[in-house]
N, C-alpha and C. Protein backbone atom coordinates (compact mmCIF):
# COMPACT_ATOMS: atom_id res chain seq x y z
N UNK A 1 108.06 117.39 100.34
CA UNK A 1 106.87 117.25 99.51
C UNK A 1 106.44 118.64 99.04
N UNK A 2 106.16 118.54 97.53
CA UNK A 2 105.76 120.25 97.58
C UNK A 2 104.51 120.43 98.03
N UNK A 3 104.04 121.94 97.98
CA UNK A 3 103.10 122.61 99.17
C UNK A 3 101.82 122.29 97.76
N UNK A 4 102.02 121.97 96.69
CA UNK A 4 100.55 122.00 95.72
C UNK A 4 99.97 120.57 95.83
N UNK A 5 101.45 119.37 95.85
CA UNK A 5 100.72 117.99 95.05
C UNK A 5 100.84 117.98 97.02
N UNK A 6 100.96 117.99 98.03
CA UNK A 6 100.54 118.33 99.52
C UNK A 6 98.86 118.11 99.68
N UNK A 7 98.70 119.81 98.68
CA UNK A 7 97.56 119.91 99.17
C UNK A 7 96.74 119.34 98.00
N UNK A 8 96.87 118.91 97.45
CA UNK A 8 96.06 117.75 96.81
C UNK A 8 95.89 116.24 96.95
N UNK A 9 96.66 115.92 97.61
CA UNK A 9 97.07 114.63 97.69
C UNK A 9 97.44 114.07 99.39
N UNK A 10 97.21 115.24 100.49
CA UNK A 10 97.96 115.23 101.98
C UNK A 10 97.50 113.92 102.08
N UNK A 11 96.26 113.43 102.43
CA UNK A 11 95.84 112.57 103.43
C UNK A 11 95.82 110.64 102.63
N UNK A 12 95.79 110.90 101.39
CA UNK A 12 96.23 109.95 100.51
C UNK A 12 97.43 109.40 100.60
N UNK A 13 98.13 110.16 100.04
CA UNK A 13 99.67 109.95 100.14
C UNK A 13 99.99 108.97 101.19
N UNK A 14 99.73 109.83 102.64
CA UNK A 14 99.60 109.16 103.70
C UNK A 14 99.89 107.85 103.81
N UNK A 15 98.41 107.53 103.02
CA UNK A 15 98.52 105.64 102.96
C UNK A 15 99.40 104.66 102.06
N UNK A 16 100.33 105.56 101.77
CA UNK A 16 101.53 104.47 100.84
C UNK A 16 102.25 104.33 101.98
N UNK A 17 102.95 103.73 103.10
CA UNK A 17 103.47 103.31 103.29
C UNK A 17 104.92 103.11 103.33
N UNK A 18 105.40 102.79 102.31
CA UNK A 18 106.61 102.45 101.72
C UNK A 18 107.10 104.06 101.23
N UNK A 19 107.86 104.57 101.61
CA UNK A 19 108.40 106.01 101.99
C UNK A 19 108.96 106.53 100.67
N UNK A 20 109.65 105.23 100.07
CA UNK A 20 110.52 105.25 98.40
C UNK A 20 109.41 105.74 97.54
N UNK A 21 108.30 104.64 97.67
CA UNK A 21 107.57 104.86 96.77
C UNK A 21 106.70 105.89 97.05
N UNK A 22 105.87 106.38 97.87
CA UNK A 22 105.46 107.87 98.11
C UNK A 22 106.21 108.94 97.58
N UNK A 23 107.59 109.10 97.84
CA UNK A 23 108.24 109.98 97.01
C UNK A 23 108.49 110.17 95.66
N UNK A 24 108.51 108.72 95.01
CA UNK A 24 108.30 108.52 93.18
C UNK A 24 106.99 109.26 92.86
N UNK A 25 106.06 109.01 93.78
CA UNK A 25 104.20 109.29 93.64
C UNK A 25 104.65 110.20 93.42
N UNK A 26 104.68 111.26 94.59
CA UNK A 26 104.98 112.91 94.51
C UNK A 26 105.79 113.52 93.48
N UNK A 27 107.00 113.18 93.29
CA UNK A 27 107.65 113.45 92.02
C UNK A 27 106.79 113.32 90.98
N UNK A 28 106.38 112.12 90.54
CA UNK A 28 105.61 112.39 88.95
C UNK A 28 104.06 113.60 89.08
N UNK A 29 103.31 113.31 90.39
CA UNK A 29 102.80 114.65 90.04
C UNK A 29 103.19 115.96 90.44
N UNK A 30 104.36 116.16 90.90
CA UNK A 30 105.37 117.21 90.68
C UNK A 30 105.69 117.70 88.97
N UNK A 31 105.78 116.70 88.36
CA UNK A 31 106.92 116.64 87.34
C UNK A 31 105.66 116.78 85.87
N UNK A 32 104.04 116.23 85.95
CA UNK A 32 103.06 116.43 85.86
C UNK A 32 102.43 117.90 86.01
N UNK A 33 103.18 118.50 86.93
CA UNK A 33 102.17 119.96 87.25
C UNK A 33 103.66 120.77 86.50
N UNK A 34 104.14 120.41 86.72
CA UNK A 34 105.40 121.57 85.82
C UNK A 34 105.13 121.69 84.06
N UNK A 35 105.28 120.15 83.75
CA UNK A 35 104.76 120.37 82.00
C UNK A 35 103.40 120.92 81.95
N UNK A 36 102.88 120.67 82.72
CA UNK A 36 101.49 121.25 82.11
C UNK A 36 100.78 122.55 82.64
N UNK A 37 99.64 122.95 81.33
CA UNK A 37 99.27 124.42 81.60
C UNK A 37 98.34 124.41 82.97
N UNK A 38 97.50 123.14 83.38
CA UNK A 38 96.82 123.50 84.36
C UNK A 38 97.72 123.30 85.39
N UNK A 39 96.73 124.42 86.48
CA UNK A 39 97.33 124.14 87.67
C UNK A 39 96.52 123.77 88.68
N UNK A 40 97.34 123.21 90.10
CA UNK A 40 95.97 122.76 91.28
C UNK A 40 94.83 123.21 91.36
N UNK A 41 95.05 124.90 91.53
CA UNK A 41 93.13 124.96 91.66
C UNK A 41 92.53 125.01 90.15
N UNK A 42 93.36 124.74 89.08
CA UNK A 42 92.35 124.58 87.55
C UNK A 42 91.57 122.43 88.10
N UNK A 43 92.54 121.76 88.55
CA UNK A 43 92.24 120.61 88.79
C UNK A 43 90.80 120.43 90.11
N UNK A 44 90.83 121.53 91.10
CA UNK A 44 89.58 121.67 91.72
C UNK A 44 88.73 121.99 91.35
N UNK A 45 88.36 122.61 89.75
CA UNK A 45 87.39 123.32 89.15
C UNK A 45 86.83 122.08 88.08
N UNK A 46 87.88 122.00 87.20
CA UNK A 46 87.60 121.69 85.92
C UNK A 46 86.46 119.82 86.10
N UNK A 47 85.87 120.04 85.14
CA UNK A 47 84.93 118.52 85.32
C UNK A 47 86.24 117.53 85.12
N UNK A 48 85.59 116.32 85.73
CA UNK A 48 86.53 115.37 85.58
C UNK A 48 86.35 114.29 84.41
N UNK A 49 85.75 114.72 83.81
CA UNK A 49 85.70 114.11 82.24
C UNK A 49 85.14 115.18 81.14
N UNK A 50 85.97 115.02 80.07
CA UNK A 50 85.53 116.10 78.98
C UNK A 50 84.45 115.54 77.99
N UNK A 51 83.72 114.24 78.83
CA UNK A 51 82.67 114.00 78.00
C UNK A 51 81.27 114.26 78.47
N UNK A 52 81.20 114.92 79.21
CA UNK A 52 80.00 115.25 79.67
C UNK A 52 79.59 117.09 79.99
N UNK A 53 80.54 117.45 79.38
CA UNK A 53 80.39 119.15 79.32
C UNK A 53 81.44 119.83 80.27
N UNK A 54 81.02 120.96 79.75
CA UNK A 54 82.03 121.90 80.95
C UNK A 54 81.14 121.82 82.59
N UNK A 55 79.88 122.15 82.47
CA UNK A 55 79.18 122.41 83.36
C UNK A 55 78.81 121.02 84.59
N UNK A 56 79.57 119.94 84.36
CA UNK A 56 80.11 118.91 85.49
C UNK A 56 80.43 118.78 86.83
N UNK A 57 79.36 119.23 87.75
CA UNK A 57 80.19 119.41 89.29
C UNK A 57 81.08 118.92 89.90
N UNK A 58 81.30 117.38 89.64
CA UNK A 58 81.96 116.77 89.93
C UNK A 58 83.53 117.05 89.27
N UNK A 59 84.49 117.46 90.03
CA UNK A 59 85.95 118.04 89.91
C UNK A 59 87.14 116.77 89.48
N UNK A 60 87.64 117.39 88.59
CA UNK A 60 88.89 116.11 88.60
C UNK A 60 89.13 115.54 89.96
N UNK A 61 89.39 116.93 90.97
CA UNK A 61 90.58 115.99 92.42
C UNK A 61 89.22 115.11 92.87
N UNK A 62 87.77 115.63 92.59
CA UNK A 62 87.07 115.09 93.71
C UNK A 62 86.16 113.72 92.96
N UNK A 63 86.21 113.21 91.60
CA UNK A 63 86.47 111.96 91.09
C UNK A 63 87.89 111.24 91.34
N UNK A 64 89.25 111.76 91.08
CA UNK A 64 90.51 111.29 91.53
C UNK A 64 90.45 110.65 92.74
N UNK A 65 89.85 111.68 94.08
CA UNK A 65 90.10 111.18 94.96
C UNK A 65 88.95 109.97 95.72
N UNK A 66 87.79 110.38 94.71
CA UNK A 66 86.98 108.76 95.32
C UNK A 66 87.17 107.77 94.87
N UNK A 67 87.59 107.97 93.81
CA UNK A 67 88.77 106.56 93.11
C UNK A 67 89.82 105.98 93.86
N UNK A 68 90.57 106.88 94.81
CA UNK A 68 91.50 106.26 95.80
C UNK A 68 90.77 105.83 96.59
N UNK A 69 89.68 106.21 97.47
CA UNK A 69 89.19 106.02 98.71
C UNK A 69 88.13 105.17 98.03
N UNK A 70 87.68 104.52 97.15
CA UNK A 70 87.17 103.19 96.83
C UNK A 70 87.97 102.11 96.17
N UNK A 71 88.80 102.40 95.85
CA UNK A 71 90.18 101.14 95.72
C UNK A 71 90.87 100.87 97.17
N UNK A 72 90.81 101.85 98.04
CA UNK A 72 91.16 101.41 99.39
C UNK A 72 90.27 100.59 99.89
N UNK A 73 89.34 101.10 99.96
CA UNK A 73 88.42 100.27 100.48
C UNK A 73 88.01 98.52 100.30
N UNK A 74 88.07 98.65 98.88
CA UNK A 74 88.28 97.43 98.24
C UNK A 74 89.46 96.36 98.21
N UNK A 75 90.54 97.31 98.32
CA UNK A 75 91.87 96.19 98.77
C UNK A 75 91.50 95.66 100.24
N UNK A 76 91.23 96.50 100.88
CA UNK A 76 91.49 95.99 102.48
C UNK A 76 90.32 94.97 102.18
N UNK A 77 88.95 95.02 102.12
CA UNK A 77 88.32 94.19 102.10
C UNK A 77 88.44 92.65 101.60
N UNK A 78 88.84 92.65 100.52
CA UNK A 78 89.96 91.50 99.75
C UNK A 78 91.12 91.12 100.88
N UNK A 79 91.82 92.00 101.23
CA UNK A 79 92.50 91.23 102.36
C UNK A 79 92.54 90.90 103.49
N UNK A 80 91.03 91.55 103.79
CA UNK A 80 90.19 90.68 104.91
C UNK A 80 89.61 89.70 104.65
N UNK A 81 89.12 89.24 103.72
CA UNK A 81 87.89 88.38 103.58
C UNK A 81 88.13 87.55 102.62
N UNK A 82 89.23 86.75 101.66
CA UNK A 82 89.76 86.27 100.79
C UNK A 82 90.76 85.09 101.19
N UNK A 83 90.83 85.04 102.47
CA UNK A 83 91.70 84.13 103.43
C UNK A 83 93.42 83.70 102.77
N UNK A 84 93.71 85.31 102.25
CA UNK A 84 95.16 85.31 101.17
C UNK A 84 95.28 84.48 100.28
N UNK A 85 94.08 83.62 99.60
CA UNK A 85 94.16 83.41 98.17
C UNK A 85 93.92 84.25 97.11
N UNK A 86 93.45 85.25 97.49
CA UNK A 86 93.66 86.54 96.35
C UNK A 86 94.25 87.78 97.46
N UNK A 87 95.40 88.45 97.22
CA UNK A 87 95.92 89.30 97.85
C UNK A 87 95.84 90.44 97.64
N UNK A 88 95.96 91.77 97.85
CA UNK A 88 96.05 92.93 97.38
C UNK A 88 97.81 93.86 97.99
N UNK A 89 98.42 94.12 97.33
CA UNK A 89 99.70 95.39 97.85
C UNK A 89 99.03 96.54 98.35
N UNK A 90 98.23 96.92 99.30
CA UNK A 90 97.74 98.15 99.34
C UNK A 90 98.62 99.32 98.72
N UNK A 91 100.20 98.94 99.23
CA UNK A 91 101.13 100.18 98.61
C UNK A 91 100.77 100.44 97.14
N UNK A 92 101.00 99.42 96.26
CA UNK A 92 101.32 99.61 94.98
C UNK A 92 99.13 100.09 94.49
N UNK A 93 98.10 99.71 95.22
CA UNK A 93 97.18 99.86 94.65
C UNK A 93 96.92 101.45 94.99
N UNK A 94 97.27 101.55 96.54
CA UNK A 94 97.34 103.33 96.37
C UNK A 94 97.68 104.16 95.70
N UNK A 95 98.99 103.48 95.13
CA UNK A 95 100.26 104.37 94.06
C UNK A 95 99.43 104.79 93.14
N UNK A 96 99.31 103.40 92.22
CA UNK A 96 98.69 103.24 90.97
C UNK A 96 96.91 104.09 90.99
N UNK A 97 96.23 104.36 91.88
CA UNK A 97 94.86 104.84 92.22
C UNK A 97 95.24 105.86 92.17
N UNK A 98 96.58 106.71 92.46
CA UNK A 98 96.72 108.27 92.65
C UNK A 98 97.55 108.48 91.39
N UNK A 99 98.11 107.93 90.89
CA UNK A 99 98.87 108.08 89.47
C UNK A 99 98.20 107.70 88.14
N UNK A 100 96.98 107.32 88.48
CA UNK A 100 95.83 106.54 87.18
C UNK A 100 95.74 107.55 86.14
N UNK A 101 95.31 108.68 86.77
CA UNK A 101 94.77 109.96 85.71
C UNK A 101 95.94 110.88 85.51
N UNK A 102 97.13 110.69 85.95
CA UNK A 102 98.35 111.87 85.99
C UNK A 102 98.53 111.95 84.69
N UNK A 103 98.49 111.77 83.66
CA UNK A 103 99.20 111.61 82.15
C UNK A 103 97.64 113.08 81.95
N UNK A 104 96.38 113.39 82.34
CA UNK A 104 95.45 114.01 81.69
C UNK A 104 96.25 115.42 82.30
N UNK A 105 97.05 115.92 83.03
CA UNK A 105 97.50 116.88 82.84
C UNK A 105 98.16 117.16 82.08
N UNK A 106 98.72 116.17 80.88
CA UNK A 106 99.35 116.57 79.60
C UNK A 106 98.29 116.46 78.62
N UNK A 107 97.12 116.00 78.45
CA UNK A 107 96.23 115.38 77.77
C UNK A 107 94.93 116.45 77.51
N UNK A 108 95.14 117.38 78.56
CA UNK A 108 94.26 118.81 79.03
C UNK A 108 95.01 120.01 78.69
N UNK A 109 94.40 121.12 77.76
CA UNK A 109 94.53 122.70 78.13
C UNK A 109 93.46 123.36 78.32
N UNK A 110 93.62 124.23 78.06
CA UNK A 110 92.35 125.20 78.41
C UNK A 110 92.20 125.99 77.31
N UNK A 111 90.40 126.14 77.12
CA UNK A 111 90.37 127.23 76.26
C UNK A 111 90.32 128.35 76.25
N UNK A 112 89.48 129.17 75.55
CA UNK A 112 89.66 130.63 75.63
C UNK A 112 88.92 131.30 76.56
N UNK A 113 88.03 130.02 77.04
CA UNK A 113 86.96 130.63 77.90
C UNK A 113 87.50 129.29 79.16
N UNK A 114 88.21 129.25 79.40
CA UNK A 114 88.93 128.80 80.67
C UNK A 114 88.72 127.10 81.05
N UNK A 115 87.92 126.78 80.17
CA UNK A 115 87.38 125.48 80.16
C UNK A 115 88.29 123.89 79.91
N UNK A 116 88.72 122.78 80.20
CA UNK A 116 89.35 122.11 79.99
C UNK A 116 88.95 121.49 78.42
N UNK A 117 90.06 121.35 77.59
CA UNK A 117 89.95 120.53 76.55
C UNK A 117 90.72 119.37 76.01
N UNK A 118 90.67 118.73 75.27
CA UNK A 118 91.65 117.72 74.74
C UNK A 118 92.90 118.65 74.10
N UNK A 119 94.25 118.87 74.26
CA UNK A 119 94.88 119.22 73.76
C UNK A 119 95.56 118.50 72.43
N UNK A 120 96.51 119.12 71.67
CA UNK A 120 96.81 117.85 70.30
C UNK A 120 97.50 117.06 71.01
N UNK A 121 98.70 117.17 71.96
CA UNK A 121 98.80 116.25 72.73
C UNK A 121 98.49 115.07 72.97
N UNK A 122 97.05 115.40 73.84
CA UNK A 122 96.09 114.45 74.28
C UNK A 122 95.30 113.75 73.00
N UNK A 123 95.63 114.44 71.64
CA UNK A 123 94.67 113.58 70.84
C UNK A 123 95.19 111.90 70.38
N UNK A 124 97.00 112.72 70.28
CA UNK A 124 97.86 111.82 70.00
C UNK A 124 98.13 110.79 70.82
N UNK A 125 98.40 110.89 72.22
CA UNK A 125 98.35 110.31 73.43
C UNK A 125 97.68 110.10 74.25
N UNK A 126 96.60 109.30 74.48
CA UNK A 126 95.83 109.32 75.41
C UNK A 126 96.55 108.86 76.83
N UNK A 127 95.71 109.90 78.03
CA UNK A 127 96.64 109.57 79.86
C UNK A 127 97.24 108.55 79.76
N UNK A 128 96.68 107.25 79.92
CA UNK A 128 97.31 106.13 80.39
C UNK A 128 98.65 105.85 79.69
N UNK A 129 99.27 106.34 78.66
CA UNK A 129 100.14 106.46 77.79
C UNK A 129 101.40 107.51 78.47
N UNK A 130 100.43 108.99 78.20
CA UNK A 130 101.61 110.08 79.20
C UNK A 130 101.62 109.76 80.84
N UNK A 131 101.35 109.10 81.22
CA UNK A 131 101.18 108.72 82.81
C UNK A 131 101.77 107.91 82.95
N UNK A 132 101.95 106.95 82.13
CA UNK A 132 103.20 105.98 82.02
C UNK A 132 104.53 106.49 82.24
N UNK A 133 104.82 107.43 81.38
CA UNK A 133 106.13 108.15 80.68
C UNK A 133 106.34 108.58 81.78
N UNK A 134 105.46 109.40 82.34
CA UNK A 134 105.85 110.68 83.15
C UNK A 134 106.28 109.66 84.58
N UNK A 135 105.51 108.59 85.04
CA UNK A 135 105.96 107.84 86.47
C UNK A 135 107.58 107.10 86.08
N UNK A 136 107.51 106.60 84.49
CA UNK A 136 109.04 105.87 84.69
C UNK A 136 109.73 106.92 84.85
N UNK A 137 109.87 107.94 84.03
CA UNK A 137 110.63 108.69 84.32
C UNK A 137 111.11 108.96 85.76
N UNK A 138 110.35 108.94 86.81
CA UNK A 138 110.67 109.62 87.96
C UNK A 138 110.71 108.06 88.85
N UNK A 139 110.95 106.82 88.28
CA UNK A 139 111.57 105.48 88.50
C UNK A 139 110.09 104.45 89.36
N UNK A 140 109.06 105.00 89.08
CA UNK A 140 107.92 104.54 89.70
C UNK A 140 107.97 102.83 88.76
N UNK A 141 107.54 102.25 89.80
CA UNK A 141 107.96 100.58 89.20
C UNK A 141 106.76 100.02 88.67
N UNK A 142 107.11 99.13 88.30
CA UNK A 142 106.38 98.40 87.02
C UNK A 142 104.94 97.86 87.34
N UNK A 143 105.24 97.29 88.37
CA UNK A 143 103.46 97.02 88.95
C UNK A 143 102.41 97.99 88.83
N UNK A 144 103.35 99.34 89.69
CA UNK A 144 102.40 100.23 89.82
C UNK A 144 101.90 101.21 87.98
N UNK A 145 103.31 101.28 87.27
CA UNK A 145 103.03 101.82 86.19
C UNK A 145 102.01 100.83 85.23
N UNK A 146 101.79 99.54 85.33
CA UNK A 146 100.91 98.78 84.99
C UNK A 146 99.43 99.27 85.51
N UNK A 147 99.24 99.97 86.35
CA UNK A 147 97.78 100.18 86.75
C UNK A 147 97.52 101.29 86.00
N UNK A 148 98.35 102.14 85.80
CA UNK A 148 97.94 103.06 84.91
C UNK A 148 98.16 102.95 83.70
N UNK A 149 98.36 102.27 82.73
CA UNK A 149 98.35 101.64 82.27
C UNK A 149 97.49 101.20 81.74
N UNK A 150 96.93 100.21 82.23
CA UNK A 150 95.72 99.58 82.56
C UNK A 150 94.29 99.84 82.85
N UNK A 151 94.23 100.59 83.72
CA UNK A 151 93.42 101.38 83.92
C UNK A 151 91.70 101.90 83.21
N UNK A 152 92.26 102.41 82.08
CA UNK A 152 91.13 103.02 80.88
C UNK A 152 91.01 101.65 79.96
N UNK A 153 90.10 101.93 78.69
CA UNK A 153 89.90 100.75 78.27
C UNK A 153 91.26 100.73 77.62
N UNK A 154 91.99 101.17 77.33
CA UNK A 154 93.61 100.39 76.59
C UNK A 154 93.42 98.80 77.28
N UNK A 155 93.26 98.52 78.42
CA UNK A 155 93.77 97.54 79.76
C UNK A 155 93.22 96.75 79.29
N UNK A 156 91.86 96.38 78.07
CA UNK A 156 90.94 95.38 78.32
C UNK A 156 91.68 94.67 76.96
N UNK A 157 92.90 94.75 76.28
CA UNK A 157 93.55 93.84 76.14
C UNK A 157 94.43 93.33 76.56
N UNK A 158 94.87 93.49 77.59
CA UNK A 158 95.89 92.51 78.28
C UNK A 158 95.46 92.02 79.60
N UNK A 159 96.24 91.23 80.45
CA UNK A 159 95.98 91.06 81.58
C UNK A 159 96.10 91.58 82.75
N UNK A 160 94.89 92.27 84.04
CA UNK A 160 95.55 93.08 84.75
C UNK A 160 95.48 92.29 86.09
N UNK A 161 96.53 92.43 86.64
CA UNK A 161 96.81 92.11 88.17
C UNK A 161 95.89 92.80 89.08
N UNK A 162 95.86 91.72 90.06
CA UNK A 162 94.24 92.59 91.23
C UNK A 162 94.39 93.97 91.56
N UNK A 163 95.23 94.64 91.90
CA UNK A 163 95.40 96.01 91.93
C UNK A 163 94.73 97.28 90.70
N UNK A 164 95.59 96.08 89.63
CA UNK A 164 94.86 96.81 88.23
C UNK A 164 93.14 96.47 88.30
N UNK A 165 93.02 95.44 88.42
CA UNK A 165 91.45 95.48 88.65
C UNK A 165 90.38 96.51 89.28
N UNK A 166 91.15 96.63 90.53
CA UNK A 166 90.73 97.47 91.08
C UNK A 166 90.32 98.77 91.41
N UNK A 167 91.62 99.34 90.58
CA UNK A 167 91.44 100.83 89.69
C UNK A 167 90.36 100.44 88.93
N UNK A 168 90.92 99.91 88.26
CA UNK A 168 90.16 100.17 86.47
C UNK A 168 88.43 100.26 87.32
N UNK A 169 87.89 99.12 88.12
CA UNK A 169 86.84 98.83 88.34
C UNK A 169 86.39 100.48 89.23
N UNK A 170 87.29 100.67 90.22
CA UNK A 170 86.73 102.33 90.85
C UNK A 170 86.47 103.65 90.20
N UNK A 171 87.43 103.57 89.05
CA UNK A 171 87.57 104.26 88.10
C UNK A 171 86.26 104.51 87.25
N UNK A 172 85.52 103.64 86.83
CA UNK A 172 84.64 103.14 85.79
C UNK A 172 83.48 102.91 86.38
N UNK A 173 83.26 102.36 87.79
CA UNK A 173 81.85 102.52 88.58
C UNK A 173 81.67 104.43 88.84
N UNK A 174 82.33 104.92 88.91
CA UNK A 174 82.25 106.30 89.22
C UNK A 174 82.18 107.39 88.18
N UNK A 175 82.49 106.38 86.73
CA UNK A 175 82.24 107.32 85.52
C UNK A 175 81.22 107.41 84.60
N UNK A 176 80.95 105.63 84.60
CA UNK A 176 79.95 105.18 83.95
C UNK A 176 78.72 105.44 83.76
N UNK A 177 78.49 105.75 85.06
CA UNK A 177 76.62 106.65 85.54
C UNK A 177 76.53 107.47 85.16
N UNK A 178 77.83 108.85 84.33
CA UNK A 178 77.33 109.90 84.49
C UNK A 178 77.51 109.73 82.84
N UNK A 179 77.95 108.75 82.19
CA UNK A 179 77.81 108.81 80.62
C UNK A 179 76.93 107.59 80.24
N UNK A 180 76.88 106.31 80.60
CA UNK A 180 75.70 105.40 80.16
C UNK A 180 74.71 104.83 81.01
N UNK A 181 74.19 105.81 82.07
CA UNK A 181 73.05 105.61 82.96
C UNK A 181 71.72 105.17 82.61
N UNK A 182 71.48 104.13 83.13
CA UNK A 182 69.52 103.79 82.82
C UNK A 182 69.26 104.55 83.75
N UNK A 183 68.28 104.88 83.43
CA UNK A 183 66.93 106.31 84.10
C UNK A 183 65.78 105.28 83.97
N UNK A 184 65.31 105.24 84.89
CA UNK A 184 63.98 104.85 84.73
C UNK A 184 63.26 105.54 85.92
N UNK A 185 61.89 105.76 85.33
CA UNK A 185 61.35 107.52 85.64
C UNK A 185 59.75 106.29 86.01
């Protein structure tokens, strides 16, 4: 495992399970941090959405990673309490929860003043598109490349499998507040 997507990803990773597919994970954001200009600690800094300014505390890894650790949460619960008429793959929902946003390291550069931006890239392609590319490439399977996929609003025309739900839904409770919040004062 390398020592960057390691230390971004140690205790996550973890919870895939299935050994094949942990290693596809790691590869695409291996293969993710090579094409692109940012690097790990630009991903501990930079806001995790370029719609709400530079000045965003909240960090790509540290939206990324409550997106995993509330899709976990949410599978297991579903497969506690659903009596296996609705199921969850924890493997494939972990995958897909840690591979959701991988395509915005092609989708991101930086400017002159160090700040993350939409690159032309990214204007042409939005993540869920290069995040696709970048997991087949490195043979990540279809379920899981469906969550990313899926994921952003692209997903809300087709149909997504409970896993995909589940992203998309952790994804979007955790973004939503900080761009269409009621305030009431």
């Amino acid at each position: 495992m390398s020592n960057d997507v390691e230390k971004l990803w140690g205790e996550e990773l973890s919870w895939i399970k299935d050994n094949e597919l942990r290693d596809k994970v790691i590869k695409t954001w291996e293969l993710a941090l090579e094409r692109s200009v940012l690097t790990p600690d630009d991903l501990k800094r930079i806001p995790f959405t370029l719609l709400c300014g530079p000045d965003l505390k909240v960090t790509f890894m540290d939206h990324k990673r409550s997106v995993v650790h509330i899709a976990l949460d949410a599978g297991n619960k579903i497969n506690s309490m659903y009596h296996g008429e609705l199921e969850c793959n924890m493997d494939v929902l972990i995958a897909g929860a840690i591979l959701a946003d991988v395509g915005k390291l092609l989708e991101y550069v930086l400017d002159n003043n160090n700040n993350a931006v939409q690159g032309d890239y990214g204007k042409y392609l939005r993540h869920p598109f290069s995040g696709v590319s970048l997991a087949e490439e490195c043979g990540v399977p279809a379920e899981v490349c469906h969550i990313i996929a899926t994921h952003a609003g692209e997903g809300n025309m087709v149909k997504r499998t409970t896993e995909a739900y589940i992203v998309h839904h952790a994804d979007f409770m955790t973004f939503l507040p900080f761009k269409d919040r009621l305030e009431i004062k």
